[in-house]
Protein backbone atom coordinates (compact mmCIF):
# COMPACT_ATOMS: atom_id res chain seq x y z
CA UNK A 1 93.52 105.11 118.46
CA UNK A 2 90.66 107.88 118.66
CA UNK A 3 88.28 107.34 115.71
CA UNK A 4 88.46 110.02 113.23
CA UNK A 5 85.31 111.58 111.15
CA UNK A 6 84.44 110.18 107.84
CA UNK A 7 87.08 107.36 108.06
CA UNK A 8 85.40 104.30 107.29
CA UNK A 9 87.12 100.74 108.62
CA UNK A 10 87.06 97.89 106.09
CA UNK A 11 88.56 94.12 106.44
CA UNK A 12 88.41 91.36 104.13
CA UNK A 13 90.25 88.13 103.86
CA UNK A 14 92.44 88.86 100.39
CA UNK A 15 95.33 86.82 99.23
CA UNK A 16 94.88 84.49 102.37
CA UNK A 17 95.19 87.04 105.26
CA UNK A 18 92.74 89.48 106.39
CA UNK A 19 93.68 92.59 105.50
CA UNK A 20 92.27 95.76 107.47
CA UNK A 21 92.20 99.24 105.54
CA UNK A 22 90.15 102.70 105.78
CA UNK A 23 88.61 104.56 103.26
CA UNK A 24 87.24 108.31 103.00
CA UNK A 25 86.17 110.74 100.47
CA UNK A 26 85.22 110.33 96.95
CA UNK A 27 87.03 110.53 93.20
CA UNK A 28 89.92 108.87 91.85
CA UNK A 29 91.24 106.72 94.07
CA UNK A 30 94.67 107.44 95.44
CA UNK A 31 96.58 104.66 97.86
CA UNK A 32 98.60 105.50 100.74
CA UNK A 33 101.01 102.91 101.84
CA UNK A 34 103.44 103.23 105.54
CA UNK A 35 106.88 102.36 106.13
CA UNK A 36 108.34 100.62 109.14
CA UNK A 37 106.93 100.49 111.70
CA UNK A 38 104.00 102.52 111.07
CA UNK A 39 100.33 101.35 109.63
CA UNK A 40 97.11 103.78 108.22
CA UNK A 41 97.00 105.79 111.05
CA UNK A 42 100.64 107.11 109.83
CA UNK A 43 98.33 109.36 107.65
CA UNK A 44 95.89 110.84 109.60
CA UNK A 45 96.44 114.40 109.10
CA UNK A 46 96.95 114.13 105.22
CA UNK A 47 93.69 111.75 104.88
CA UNK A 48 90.98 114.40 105.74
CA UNK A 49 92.58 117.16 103.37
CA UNK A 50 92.97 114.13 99.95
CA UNK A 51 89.70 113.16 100.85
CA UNK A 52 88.24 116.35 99.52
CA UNK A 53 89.33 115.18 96.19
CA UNK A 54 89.89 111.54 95.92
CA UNK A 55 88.77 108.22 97.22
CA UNK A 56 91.87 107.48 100.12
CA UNK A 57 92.31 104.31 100.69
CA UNK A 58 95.34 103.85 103.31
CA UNK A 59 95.53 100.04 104.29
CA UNK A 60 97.34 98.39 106.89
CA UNK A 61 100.18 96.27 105.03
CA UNK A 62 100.61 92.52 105.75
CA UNK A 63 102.37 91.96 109.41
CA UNK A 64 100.87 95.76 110.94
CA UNK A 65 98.06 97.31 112.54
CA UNK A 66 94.91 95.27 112.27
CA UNK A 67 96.02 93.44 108.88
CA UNK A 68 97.10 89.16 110.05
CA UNK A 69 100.60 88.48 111.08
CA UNK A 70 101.32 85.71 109.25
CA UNK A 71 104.94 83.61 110.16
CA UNK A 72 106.02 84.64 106.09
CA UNK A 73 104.94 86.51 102.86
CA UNK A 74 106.89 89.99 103.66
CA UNK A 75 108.84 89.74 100.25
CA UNK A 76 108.12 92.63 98.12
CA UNK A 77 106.42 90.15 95.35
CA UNK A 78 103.55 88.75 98.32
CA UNK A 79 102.93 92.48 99.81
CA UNK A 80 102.22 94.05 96.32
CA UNK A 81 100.01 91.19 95.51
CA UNK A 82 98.24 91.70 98.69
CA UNK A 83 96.79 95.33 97.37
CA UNK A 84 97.46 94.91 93.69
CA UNK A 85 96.25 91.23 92.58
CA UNK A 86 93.88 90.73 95.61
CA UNK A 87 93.45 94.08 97.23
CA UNK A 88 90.99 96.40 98.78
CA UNK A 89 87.86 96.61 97.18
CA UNK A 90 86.51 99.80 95.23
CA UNK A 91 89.89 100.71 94.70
């Protein structure tokens, strides 16, 4: 992937995986999540033109892109703790 201006790349090790996310802009934060199969990069185009307004904060969800691959944890209960109870930071 080509690295994109004023995207910053975070990882942290939250509810027991590391978790990889970006971040840009500045405001209210607003989340973007991606369906199967894709990760953060899903929303490149619409990151730039939010970020104007907001704090984005697009993470990769448990099992893609950079975030761990861990054998389980994909229920719906485990990935919603991973960016509600534990997740990225400054959000």
């Amino acid at each position: 992937m080509t690295e994109l201006t004023g995207i910053t790349h975070h990882t942290a090790e939250l509810n027991g995986i590391k978790q990889h996310w970006v971040s840009a802009g500045q405001g209210p934060p607003v989340y973007l999540l991606h369906g199967f199969p894709e990760n953060w990069y899903g929303w490149r185009k619409q990151i730039p033109v939010l970020a104007e307004q907001f704090t984005v904060i697009a993470p990769d969800l448990r099992g893609y892109g950079d975030t761990d691959k861990p054998a389980s944890g994909y229920d719906k209960r485990t990935m919603a703790n991973d960016l509600v109870v534990d997740g990225p930071p400054g959000a």
